[in-house]
PDB file of N, CA and C in Angstrom:
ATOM      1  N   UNK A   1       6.121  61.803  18.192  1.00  0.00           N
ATOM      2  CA  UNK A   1       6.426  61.313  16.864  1.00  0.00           C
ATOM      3  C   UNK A   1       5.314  60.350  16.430  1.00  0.00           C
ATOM      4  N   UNK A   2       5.053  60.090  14.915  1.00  0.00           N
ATOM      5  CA  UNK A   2       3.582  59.269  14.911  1.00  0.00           C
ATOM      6  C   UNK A   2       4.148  57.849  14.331  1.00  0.00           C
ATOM      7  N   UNK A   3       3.327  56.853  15.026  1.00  0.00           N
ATOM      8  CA  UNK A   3       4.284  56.009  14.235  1.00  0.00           C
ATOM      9  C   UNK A   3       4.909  55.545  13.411  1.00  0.00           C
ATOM     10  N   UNK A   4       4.358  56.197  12.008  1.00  0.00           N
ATOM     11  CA  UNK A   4       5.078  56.185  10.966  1.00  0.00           C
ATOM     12  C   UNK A   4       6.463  56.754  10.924  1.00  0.00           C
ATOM     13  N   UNK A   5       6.550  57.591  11.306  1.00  0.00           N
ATOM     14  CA  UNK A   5       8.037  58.436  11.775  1.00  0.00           C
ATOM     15  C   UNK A   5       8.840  57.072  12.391  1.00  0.00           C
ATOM     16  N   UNK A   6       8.261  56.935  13.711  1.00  0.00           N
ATOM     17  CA  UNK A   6       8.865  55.673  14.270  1.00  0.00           C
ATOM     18  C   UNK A   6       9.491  54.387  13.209  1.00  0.00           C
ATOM     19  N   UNK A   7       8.464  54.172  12.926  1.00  0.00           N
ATOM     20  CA  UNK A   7       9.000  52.862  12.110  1.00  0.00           C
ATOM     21  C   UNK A   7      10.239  53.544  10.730  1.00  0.00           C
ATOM     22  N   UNK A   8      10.029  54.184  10.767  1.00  0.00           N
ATOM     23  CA  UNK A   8      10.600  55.163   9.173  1.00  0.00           C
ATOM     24  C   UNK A   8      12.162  54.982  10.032  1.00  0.00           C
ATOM     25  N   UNK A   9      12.058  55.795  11.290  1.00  0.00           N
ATOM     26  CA  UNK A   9      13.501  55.430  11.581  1.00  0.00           C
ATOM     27  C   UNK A   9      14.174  54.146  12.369  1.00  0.00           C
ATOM     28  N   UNK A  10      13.043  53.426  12.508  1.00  0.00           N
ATOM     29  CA  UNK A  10      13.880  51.946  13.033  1.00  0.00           C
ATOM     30  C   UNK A  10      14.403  51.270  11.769  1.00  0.00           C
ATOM     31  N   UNK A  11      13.765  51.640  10.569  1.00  0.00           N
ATOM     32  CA  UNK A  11      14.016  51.009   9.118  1.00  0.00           C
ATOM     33  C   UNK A  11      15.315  51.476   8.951  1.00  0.00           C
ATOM     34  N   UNK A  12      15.740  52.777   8.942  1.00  0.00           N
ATOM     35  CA  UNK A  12      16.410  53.531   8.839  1.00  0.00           C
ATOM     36  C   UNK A  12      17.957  52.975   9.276  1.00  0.00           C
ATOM     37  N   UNK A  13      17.791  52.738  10.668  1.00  0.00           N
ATOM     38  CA  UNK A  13      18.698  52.083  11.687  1.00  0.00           C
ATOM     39  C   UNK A  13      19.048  50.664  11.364  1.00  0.00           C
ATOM     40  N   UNK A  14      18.096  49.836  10.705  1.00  0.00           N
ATOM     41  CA  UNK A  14      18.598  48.262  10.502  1.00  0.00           C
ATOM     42  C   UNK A  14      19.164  48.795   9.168  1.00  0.00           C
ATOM     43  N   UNK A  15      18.748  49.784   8.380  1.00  0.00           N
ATOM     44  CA  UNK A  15      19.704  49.245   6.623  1.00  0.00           C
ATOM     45  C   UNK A  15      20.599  50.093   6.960  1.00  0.00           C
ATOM     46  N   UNK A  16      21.175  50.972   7.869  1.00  0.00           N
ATOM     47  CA  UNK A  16      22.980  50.969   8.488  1.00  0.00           C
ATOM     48  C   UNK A  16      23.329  49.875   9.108  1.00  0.00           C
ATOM     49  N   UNK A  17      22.435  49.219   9.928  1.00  0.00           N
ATOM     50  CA  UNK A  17      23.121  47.754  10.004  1.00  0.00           C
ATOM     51  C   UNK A  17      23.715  46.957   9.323  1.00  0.00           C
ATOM     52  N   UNK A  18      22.594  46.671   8.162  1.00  0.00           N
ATOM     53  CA  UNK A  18      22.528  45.497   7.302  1.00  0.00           C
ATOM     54  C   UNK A  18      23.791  46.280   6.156  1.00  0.00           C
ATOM     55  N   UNK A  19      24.437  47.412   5.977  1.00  0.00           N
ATOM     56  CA  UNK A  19      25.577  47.924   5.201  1.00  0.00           C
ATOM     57  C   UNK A  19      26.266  47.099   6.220  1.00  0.00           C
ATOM     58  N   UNK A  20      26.727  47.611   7.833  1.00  0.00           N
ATOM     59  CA  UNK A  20      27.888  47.336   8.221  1.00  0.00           C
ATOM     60  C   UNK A  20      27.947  45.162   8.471  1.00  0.00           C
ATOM     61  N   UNK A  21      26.854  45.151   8.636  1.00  0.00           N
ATOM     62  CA  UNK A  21      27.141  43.643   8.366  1.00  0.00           C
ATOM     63  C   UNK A  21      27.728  43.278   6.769  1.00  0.00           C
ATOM     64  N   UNK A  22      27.643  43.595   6.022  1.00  0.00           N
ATOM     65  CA  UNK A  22      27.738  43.446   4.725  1.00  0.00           C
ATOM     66  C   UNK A  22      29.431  43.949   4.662  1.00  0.00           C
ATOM     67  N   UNK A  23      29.814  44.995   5.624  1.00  0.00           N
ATOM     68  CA  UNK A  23      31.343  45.358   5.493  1.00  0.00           C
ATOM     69  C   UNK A  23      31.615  43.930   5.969  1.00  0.00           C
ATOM     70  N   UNK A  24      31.204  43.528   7.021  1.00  0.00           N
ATOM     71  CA  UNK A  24      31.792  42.452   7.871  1.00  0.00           C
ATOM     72  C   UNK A  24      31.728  41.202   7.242  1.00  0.00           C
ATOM     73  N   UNK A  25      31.113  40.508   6.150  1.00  0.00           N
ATOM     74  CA  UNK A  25      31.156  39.571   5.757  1.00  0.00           C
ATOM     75  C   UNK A  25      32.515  40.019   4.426  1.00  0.00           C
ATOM     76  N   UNK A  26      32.508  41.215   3.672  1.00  0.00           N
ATOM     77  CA  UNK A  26      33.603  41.479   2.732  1.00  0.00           C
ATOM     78  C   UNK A  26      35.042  41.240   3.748  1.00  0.00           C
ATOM     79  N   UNK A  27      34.778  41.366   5.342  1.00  0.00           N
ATOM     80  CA  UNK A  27      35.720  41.568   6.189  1.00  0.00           C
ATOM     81  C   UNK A  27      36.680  40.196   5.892  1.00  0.00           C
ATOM     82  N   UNK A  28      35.752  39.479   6.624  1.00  0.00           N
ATOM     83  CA  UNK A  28      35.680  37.933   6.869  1.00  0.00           C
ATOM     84  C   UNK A  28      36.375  37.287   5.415  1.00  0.00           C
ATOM     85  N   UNK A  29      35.687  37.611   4.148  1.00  0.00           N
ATOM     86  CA  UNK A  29      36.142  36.725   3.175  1.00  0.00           C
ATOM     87  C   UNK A  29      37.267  37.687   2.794  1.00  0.00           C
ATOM     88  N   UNK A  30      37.789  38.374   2.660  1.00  0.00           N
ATOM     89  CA  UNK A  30      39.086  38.844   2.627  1.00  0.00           C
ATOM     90  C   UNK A  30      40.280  37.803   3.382  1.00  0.00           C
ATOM     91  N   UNK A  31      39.763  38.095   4.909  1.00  0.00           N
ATOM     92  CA  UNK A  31      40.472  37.418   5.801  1.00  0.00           C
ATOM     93  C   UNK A  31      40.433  35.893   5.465  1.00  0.00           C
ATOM     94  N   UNK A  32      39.796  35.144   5.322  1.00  0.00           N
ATOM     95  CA  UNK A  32      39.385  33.495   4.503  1.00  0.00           C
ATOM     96  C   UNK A  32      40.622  33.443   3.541  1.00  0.00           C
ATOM     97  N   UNK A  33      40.330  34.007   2.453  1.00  0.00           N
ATOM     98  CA  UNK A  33      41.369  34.187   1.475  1.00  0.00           C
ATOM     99  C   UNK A  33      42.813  34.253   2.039  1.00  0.00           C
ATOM    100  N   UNK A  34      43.072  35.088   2.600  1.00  0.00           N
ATOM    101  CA  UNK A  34      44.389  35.279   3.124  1.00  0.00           C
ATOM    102  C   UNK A  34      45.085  34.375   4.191  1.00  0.00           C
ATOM    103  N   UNK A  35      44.065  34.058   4.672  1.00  0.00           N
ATOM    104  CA  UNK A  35      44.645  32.978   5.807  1.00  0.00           C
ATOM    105  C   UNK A  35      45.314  31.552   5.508  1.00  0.00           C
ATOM    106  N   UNK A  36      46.160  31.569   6.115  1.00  0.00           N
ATOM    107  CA  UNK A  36      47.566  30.479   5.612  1.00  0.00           C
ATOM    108  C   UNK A  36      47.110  28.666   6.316  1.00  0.00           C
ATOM    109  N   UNK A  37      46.670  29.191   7.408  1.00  0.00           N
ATOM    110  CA  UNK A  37      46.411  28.079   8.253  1.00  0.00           C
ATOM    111  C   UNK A  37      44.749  27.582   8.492  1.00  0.00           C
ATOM    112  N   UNK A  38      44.820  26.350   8.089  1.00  0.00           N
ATOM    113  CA  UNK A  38      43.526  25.658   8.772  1.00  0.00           C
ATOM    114  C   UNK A  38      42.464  26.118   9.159  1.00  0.00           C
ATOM    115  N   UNK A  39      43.057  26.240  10.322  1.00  0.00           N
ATOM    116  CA  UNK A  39      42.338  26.566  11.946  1.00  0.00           C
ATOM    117  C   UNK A  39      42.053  28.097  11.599  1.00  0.00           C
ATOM    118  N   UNK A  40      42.662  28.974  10.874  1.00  0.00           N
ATOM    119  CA  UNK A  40      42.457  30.185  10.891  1.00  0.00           C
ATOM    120  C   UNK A  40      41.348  30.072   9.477  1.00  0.00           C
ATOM    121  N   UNK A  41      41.543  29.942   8.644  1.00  0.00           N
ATOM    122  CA  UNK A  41      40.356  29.430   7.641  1.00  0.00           C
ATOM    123  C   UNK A  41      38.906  28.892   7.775  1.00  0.00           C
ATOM    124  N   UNK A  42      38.990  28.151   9.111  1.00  0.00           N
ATOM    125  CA  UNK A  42      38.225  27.276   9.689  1.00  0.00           C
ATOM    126  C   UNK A  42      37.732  28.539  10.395  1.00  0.00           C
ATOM    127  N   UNK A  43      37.654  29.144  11.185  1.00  0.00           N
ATOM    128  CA  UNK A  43      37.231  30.181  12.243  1.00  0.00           C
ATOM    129  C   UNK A  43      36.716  31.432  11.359  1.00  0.00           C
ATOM    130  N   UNK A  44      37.198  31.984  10.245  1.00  0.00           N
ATOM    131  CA  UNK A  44      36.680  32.859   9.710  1.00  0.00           C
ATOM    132  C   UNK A  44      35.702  32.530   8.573  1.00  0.00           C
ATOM    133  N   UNK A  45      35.916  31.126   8.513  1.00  0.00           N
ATOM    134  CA  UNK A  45      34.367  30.561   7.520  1.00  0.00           C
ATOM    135  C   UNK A  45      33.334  30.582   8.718  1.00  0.00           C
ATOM    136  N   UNK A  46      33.383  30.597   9.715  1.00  0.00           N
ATOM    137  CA  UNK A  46      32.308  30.113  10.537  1.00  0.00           C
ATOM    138  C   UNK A  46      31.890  31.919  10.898  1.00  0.00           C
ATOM    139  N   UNK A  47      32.806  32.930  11.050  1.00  0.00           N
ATOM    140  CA  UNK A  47      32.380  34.445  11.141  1.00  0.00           C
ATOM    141  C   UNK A  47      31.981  34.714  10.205  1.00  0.00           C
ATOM    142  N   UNK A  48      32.063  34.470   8.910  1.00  0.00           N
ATOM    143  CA  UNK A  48      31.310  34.590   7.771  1.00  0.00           C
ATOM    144  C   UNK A  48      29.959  34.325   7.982  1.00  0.00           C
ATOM    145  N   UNK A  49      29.709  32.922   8.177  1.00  0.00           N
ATOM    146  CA  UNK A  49      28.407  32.520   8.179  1.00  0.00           C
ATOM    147  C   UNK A  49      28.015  33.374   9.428  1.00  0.00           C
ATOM    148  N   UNK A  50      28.128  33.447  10.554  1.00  0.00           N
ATOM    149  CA  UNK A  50      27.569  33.935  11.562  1.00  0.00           C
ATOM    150  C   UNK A  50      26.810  35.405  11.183  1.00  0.00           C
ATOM    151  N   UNK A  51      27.638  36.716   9.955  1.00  0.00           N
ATOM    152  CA  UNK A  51      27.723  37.724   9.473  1.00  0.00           C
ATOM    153  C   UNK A  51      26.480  37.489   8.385  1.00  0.00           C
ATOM    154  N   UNK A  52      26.583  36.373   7.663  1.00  0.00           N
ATOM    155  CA  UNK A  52      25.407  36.366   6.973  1.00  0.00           C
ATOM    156  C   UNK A  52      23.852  36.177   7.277  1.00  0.00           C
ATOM    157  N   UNK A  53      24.068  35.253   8.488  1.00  0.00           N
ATOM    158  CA  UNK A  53      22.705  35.102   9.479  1.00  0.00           C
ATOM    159  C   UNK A  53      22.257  35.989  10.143  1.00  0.00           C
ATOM    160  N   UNK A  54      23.600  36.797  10.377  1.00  0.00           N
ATOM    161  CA  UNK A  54      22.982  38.873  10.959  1.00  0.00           C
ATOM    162  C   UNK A  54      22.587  39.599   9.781  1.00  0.00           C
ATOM    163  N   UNK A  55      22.944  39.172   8.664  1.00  0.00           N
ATOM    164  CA  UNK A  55      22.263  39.987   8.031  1.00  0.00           C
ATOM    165  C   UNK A  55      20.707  39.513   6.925  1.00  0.00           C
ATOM    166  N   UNK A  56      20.968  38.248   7.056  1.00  0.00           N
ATOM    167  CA  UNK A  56      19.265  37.932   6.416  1.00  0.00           C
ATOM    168  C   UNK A  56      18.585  38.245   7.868  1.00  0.00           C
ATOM    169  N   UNK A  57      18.595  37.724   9.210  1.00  0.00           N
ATOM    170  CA  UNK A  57      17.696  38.058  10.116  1.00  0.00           C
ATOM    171  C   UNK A  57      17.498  39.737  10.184  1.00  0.00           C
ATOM    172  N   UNK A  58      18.378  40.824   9.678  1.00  0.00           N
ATOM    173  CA  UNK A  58      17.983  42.039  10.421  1.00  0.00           C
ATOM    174  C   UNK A  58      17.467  42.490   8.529  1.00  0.00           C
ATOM    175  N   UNK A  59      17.216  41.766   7.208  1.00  0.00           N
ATOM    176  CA  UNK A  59      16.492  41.778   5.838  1.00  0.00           C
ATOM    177  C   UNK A  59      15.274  41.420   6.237  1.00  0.00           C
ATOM    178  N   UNK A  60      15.190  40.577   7.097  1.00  0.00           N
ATOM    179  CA  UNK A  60      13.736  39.775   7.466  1.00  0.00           C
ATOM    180  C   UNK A  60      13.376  40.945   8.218  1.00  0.00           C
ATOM    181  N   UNK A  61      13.680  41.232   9.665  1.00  0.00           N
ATOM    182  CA  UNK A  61      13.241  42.295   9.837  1.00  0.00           C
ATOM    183  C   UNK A  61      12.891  43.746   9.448  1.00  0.00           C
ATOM    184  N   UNK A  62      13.889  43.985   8.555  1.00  0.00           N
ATOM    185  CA  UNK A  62      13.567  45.391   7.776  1.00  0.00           C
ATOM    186  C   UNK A  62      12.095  45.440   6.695  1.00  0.00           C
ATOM    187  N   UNK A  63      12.166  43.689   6.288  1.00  0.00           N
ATOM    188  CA  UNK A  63      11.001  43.934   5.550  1.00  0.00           C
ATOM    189  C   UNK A  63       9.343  43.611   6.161  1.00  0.00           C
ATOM    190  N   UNK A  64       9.571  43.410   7.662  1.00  0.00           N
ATOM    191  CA  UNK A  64       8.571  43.183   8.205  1.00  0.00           C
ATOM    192  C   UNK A  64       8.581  45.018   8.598  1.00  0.00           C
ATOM    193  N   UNK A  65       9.396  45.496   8.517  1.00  0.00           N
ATOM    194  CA  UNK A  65       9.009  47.012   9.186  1.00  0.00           C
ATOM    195  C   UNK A  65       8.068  47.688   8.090  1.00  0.00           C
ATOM    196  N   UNK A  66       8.417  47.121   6.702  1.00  0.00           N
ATOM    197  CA  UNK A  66       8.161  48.296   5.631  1.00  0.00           C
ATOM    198  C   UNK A  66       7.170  47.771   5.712  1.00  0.00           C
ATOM    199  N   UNK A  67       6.612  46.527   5.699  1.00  0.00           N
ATOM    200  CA  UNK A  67       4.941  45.577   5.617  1.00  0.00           C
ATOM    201  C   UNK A  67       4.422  47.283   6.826  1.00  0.00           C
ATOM    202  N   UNK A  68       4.550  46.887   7.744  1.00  0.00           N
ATOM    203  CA  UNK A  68       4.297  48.016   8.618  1.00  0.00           C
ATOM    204  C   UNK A  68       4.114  49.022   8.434  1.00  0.00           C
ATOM    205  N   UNK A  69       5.043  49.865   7.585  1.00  0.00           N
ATOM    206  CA  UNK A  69       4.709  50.879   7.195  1.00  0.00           C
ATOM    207  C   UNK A  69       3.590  51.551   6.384  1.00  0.00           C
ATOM    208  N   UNK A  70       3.850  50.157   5.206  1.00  0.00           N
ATOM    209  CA  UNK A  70       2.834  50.375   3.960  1.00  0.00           C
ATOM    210  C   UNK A  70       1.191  50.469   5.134  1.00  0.00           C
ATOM    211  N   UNK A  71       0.885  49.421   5.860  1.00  0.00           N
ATOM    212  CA  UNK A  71      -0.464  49.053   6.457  1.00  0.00           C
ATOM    213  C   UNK A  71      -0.669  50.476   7.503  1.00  0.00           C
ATOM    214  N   UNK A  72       0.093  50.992   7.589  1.00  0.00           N
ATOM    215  CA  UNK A  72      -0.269  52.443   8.472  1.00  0.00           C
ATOM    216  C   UNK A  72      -0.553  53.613   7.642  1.00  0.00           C
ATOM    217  N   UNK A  73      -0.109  53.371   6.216  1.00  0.00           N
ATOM    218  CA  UNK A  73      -0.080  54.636   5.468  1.00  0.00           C
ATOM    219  C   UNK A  73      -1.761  54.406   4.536  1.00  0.00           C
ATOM    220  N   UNK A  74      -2.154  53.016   4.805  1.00  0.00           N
ATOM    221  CA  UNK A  74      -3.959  52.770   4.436  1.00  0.00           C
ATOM    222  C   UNK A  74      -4.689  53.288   5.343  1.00  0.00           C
ATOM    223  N   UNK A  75      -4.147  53.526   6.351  1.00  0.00           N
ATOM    224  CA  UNK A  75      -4.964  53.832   7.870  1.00  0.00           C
ATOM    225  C   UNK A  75      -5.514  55.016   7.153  1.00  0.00           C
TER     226      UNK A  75
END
């Protein structure tokens, strides 16, 4: 496979990530909302944030792949 292929499908693979993180934060604030108690409010604000830091870190990465891509397709 040449590396463009390569990188084409690791890109590929983080923006199904970066969807299912994105389910998981709609997850989370659903659950926020609904939650009656504190402590349960308290725990799913903090999976929220955790869901959003998976998904700017694997944005950061996706757009360091495409930098990548573009600089192979000058080659």
């Amino acid at each position: 496979m040449s590396k463009i292929k390569d990188l084409q499908e690791v890109a590929e693979i983080i923006s199904i990530a970066i969807a299912r993180e994105q389910a998981s934060i709609e997850y989370y604030k659903n659950a926020h909302r609904k939650a009656t108690s504190e402590s349960a409010k308290k725990t799913f604000s903090l999976l929220l944030e955790q869901e959003r830091a998976h998904e700017a870190e694997l944005r950061a990465q996706l757009h360091q792949i495409k930098a990548e891509i573009d600089l192979e397709h000058m080659k």
